[in-house]
Protein backbone atom coordinates (compact mmCIF):
# COMPACT_ATOMS: atom_id res chain seq x y z
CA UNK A 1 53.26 97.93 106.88
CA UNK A 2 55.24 99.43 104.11
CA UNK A 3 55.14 103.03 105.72
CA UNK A 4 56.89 101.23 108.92
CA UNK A 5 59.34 99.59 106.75
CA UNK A 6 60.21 103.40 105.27
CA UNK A 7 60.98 104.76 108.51
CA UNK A 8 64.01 102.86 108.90
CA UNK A 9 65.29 102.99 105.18
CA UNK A 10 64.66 105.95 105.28
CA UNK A 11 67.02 107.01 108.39
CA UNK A 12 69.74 104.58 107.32
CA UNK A 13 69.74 106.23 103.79
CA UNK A 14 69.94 109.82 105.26
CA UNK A 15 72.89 108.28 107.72
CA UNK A 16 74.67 106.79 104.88
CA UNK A 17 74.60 109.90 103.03
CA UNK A 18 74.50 112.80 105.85
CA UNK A 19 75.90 116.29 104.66
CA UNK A 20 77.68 116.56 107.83
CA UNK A 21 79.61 113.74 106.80
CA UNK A 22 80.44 113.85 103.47
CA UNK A 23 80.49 117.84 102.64
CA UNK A 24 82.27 120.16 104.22
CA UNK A 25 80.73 122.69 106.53
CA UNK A 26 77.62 124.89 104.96
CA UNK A 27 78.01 122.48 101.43
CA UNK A 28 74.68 120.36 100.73
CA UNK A 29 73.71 117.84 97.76
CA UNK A 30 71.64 120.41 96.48
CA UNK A 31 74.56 122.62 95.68
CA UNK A 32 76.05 119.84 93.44
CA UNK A 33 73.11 119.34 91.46
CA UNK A 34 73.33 122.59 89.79
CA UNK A 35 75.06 122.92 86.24
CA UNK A 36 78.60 122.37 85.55
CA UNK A 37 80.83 121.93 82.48
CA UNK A 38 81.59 118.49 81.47
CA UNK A 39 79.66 115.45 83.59
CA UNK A 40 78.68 118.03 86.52
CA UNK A 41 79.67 116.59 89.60
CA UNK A 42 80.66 113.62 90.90
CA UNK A 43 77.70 112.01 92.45
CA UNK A 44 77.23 108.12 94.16
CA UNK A 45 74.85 107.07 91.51
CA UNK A 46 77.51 107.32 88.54
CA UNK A 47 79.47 103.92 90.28
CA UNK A 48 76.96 102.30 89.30
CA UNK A 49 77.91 102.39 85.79
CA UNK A 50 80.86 100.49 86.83
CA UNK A 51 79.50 96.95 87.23
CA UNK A 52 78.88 96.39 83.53
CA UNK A 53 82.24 97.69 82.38
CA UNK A 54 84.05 95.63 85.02
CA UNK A 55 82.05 92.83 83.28
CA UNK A 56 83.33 94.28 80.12
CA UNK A 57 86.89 94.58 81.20
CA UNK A 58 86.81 90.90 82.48
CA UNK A 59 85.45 89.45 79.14
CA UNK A 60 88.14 90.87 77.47
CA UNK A 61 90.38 89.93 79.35
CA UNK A 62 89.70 86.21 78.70
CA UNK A 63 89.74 87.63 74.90
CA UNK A 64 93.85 88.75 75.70
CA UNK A 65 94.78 85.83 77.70
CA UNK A 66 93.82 83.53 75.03
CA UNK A 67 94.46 85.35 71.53
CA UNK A 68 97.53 87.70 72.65
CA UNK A 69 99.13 86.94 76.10
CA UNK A 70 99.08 82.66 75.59
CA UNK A 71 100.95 82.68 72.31
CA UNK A 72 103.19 84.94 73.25
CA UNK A 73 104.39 82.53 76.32
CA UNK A 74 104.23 79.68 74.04
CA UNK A 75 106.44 81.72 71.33
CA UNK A 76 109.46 82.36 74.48
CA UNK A 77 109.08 78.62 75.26
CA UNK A 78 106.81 78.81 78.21
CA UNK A 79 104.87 75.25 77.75
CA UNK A 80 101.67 74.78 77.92
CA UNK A 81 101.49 71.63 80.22
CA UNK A 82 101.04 71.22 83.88
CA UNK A 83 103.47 70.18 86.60
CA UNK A 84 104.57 66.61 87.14
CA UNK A 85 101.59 64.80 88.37
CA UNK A 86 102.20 62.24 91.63
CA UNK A 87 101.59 58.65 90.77
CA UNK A 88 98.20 58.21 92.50
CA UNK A 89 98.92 56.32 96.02
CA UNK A 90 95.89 56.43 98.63
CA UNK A 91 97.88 56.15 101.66
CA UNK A 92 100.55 59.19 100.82
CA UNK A 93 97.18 61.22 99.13
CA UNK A 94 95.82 60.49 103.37
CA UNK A 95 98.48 61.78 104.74
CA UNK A 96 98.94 64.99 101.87
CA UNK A 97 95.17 66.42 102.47
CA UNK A 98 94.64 65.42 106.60
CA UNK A 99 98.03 65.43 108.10
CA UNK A 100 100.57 67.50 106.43
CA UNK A 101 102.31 68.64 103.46
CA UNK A 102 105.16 68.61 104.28
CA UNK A 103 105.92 65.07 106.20
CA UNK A 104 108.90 65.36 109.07
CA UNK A 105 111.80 62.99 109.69
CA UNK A 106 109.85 60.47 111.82
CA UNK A 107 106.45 60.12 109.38
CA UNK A 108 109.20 59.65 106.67
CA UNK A 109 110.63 56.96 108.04
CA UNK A 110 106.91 55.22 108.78
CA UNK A 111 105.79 55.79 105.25
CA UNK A 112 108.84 54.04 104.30
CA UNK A 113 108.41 51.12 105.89
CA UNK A 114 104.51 51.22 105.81
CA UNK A 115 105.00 51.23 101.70
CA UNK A 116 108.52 49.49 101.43
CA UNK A 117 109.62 53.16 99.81
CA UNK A 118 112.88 54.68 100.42
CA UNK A 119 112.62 57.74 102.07
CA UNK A 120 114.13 59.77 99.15
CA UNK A 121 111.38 58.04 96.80
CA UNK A 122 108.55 59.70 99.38
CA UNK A 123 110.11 63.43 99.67
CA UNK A 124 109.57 63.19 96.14
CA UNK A 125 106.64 62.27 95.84
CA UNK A 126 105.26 65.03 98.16
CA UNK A 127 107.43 67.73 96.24
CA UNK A 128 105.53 66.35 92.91
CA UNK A 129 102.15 66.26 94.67
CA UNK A 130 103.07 70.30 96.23
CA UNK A 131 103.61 71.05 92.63
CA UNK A 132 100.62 69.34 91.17
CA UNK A 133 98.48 71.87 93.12
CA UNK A 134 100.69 75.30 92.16
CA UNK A 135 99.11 76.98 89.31
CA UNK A 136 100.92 76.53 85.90
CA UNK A 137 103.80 78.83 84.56
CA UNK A 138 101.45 79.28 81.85
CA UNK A 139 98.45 80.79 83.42
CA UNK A 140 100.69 82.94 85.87
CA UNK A 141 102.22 84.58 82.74
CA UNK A 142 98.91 85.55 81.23
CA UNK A 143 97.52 86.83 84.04
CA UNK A 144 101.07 88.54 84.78
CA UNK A 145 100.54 90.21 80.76
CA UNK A 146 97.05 91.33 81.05
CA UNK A 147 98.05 93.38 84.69
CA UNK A 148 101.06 94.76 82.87
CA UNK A 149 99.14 95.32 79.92
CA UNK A 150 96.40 97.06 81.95
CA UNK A 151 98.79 99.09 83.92
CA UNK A 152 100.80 100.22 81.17
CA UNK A 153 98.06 101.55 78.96
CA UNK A 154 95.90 103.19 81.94
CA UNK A 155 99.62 104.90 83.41
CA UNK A 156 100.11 106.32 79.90
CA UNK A 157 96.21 107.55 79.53
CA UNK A 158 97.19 108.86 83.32
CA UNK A 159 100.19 110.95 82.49
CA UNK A 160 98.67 112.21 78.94
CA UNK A 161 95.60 112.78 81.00
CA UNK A 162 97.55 115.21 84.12
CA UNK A 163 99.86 116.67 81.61
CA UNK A 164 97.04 119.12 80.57
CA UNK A 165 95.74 119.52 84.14
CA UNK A 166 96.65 122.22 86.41
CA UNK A 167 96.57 120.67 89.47
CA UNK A 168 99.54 118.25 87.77
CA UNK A 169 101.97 121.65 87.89
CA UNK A 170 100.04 123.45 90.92
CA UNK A 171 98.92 120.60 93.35
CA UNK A 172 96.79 123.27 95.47
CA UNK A 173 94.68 123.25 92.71
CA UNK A 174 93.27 120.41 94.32
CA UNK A 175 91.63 121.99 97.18
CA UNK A 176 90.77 125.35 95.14
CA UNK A 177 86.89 126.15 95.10
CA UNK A 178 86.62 122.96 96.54
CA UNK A 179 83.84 120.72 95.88
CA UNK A 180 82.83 122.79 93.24
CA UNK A 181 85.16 120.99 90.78
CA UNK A 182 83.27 120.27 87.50
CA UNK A 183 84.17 115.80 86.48
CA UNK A 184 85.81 116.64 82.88
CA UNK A 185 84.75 113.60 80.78
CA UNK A 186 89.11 112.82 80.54
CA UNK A 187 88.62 112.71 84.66
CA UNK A 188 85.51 110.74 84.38
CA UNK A 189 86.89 107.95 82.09
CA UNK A 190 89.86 107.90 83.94
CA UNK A 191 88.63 106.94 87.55
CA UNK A 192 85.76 104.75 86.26
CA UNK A 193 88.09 102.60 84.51
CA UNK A 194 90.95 102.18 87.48
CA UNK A 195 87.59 101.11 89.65
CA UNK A 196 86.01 98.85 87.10
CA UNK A 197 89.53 97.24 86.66
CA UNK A 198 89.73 96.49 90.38
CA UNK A 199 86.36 95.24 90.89
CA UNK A 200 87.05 92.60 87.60
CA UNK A 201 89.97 91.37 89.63
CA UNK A 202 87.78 91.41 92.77
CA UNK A 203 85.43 88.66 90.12
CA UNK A 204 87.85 87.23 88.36
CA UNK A 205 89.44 86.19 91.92
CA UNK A 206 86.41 83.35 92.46
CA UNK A 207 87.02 81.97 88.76
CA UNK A 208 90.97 81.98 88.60
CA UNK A 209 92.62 79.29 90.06
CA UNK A 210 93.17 79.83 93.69
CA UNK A 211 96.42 80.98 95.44
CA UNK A 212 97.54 81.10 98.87
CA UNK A 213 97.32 84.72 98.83
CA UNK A 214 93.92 84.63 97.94
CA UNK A 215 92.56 86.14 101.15
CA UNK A 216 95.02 89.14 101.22
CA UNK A 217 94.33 90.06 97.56
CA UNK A 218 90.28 89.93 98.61
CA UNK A 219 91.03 92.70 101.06
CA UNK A 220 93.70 94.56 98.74
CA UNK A 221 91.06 94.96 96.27
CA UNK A 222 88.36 95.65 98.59
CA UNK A 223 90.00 98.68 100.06
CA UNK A 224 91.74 99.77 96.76
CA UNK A 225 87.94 99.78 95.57
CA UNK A 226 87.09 101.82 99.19
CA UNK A 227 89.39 104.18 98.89
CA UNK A 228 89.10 104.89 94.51
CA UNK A 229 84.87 105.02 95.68
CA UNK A 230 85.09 107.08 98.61
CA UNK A 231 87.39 109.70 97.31
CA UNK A 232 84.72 110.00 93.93
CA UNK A 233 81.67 110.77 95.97
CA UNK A 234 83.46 113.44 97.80
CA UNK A 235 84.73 114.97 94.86
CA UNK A 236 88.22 114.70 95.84
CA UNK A 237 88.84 112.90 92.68
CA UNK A 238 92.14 115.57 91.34
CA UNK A 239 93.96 114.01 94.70
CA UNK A 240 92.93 110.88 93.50
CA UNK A 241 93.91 111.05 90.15
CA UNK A 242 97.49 111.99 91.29
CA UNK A 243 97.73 109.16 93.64
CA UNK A 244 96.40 106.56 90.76
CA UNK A 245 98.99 107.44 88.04
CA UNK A 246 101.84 107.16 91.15
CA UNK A 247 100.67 103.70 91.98
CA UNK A 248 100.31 102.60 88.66
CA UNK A 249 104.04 103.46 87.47
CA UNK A 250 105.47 100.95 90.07
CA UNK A 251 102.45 98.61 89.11
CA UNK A 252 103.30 97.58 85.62
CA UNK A 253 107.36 97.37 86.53
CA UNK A 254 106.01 95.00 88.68
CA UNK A 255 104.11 92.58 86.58
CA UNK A 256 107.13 93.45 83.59
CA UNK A 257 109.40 91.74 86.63
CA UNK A 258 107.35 88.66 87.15
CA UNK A 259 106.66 87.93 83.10
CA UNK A 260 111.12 88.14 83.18
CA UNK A 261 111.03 85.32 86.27
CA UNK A 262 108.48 83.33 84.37
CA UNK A 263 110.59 83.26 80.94
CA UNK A 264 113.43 82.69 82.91
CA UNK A 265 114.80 85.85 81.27
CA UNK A 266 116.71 86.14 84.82
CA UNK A 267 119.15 89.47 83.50
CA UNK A 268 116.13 90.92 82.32
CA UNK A 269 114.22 90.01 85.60
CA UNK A 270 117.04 91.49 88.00
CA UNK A 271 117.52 94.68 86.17
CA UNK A 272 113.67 95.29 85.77
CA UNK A 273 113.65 94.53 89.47
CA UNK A 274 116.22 96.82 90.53
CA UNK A 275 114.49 99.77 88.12
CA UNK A 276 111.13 98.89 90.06
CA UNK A 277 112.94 99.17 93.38
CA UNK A 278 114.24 102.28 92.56
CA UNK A 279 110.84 103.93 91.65
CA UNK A 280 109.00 102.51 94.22
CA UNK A 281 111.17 104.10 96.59
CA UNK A 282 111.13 107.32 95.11
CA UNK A 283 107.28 107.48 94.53
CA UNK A 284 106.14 105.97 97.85
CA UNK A 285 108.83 106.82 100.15
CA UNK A 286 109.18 110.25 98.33
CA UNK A 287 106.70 111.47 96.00
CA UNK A 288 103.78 109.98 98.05
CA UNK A 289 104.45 111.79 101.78
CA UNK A 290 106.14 114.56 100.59
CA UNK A 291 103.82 115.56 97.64
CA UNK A 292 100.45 113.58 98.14
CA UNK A 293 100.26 113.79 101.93
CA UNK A 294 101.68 117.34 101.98
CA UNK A 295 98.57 118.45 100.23
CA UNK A 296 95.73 116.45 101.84
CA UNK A 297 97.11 116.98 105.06
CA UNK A 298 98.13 120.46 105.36
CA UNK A 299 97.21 122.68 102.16
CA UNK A 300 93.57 120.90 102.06
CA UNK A 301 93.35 121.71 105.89
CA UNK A 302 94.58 125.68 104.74
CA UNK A 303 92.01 126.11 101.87
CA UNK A 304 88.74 124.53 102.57
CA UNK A 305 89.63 122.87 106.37
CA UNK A 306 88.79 120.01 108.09
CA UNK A 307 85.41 117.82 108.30
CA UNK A 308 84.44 114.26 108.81
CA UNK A 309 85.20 112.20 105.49
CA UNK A 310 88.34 114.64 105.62
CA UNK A 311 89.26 112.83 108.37
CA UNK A 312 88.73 109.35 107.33
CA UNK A 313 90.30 109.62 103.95
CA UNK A 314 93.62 110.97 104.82
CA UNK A 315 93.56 108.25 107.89
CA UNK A 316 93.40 105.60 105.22
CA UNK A 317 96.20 107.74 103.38
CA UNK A 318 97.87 107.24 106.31
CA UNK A 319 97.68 103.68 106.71
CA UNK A 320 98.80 103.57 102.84
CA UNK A 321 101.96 105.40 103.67
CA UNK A 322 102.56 102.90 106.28
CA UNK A 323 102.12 99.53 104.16
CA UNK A 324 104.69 101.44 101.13
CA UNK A 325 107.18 101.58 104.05
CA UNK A 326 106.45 98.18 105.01
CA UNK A 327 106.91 97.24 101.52
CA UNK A 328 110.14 99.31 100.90
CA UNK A 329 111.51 97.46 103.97
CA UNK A 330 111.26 94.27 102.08
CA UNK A 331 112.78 95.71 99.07
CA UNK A 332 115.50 97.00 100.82
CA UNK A 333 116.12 93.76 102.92
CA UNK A 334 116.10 91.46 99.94
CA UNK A 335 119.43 94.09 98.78
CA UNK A 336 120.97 93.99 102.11
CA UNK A 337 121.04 90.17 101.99
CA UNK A 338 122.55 90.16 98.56
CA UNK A 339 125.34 92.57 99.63
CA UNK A 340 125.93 90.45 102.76
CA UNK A 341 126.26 87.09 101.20
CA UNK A 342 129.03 88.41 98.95
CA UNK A 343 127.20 87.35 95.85
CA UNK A 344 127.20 90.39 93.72
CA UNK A 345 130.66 91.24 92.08
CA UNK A 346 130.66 94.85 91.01
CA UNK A 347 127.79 97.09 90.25
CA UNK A 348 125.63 96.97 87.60
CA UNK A 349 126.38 92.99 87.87
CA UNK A 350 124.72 90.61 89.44
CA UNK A 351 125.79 86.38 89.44
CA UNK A 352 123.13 83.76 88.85
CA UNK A 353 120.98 82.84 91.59
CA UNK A 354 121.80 85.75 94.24
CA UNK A 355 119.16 89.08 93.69
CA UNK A 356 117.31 86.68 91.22
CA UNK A 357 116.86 84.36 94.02
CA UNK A 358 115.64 87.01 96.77
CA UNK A 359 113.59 89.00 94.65
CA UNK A 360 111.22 86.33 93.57
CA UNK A 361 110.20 85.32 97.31
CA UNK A 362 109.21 89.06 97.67
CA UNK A 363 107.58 90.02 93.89
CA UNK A 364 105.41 87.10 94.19
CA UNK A 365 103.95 87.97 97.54
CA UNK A 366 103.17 91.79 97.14
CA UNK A 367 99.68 93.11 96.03
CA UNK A 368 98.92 91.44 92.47
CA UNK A 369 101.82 88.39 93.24
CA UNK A 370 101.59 84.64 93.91
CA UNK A 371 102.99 83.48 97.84
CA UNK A 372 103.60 80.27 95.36
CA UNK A 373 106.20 81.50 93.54
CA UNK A 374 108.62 81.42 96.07
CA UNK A 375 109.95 77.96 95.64
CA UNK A 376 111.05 78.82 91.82
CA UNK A 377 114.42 80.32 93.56
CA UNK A 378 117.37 78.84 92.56
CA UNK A 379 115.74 75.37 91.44
């Protein structure tokens, strides 16, 4: 019985990791087991050691949201209370969780004379019970601080890390001698940590309090984790480092942006935002396709050629490069409007309420943002 069940393991474990697949042409496992300087090579079994730092990374994060990131908020005034609550009323509560949210003219007018209400009295009351169910200002600024915090530090460990690496100044280093790259223990640390980080955001998802967005960021993190994985078992991991550290420099301007909104530090927000537009543009509209693609494409195809994961991880590059000009889009949209509408005076200066107000609707909803946020413009 046992021998009948290895049969099948055994041919889904040698599909899973076929040679043909993974390696290029006339490269097997057995080549990578040999020595090497450093950790040897990259091999499947070291993402393993993943899980318990992600568990790691996730305690202390509860450590810095308590003991560092929630006095901080409380210091800039952020309070530490939730939103109005909705005087309890069964028949509006009905109507909130079966019908709708967001009540039109004609239910208005029924509730009003169903309750004796005015009509303002019940718009009210739904905005209060909307609000009851957004996550506090509070908790949106920690978790905002440890992402910035988290960015910063692992951007900075990044550059220091690529200063000293060749393949920072000669990107075809990438592809030379390819895949027999020795993992330095500076690479090692480096990738383990930006895929532990994602998978404690992939556990701390189920545990924080839960956001409209909650399904995109699940797939976000899930193909962030793909992609960081995939590339390490091939050994394409100096590609990946350089695409990591170009990511992460828009990251924590980002999360800086949203910690402005949510200290209603709104000068500091717009100019952080406009500084975060400008690099994301550059890096993912220029750095990214004319840099990172450039070399995965074209100069990987030169050196060691094409092959099947070759294939499927510059596809998913691909599809990256087409979500950043998605994204930039948005950016660049949210400008146009505030150039349109007449509301900013001269350059360099920007009146209350105008970029403020469009930027927030589109921070909030990118990878790492709150769809919630939104309805914090102009209030």
């Amino acid at each position: 019985m046992a021998t009948a069940a290895q049969g099948p393991l055994s041919l889904l474990w040698g599909w899973l990791w076929s040679e043909r697949f993974w390696l290029p042409q006339n490269v097997t496992w057995a080549d990578l087991e040999g020595p090497a300087d450093g950790y040897g090579y990259p091999r499947g079994r070291h993402i393993l050691s993943v899980f318990p730092l992600a568990a790691g990374i996730f305690f202390v994060r509860l450590l810095f949201e308590r003991f560092i990131a929630k006095p901080c908020a409380l210091h800039i005034g952020i309070e530490d209370s939730g939103p109005y609550q909705a005087q309890p009323n069964a028949i509006l509560e009905k109507v909130f969780v079966s019908i709708t949210k967001y009540p039109d003219k004609k239910r208005l007018e029924g509730l009003s004379k169903q309750l004796d209400w005015n009509v303002r009295k019940i718009q009210c009351w739904f905005r209060h019970r909307r609000n009851q169910d957004k996550p506090p200002t509070l908790t949106k600024f920690c978790e905002s601080m440890w992402r910035f915090t988290f960015y910063l530090c692992i951007f900075c460990y990044g550059i220091r890390f690529l200063w000293s690496s060749p393949w920072f100044w000669d990107i075809r280093q990438c592809w030379h001698n390819y895949p027999f790259q020795p993992l330095s223990s500076g690479l090692y640390y480096y990738y383990i940590m930006e895929l532990a980080f994602y998978w404690s955001l992939m556990f701390s998802q189920f545990t924080d309090i839960k956001r409209k967005d909650f399904l995109i960021m699940f797939v976000h993190h899930l193909v962030t984790i793909g992609l960081i994985s995939f590339s390490y078992i091939n050994n394409m991991v100096r590609a990946g480092t350089l695409i990591m550290c170009l990511h992460d420099v828009s990251d924590f301007l980002l999360e800086a942006a949203k910690l402005a909104n949510y200290a209603k530090y709104q000068r500091l927000c717009d100019t952080l935002f406009v500084i975060f537009s400008a690099v994301f543009m550059v890096t993912r509209l220029g750095i990214y396709p004319f840099w990172i693609l450039n070399t995965t494409l074209f100069e990987s195809w030169e050196i060691i050629g094409p092959y099947a994961s070759w294939w499927l991880l510059n596809g998913l590059l691909l599809t990256l490069q087409i979500l950043h000009v998605i994204w930039s889009y948005l950016i660049a949209r949210i400008a146009l409007k505030a150039l349109i509408r007449g509301k900013v005076t001269c350059p360099g200066r920007i009146k209350p309420c105008t970029l403020h107000s469009f930027l927030t609707s589109f921070l909030f909803s990118m990878p790492g943002g709150s769809w919630t946020v939104s309805s914090l413009a102009c209030i």
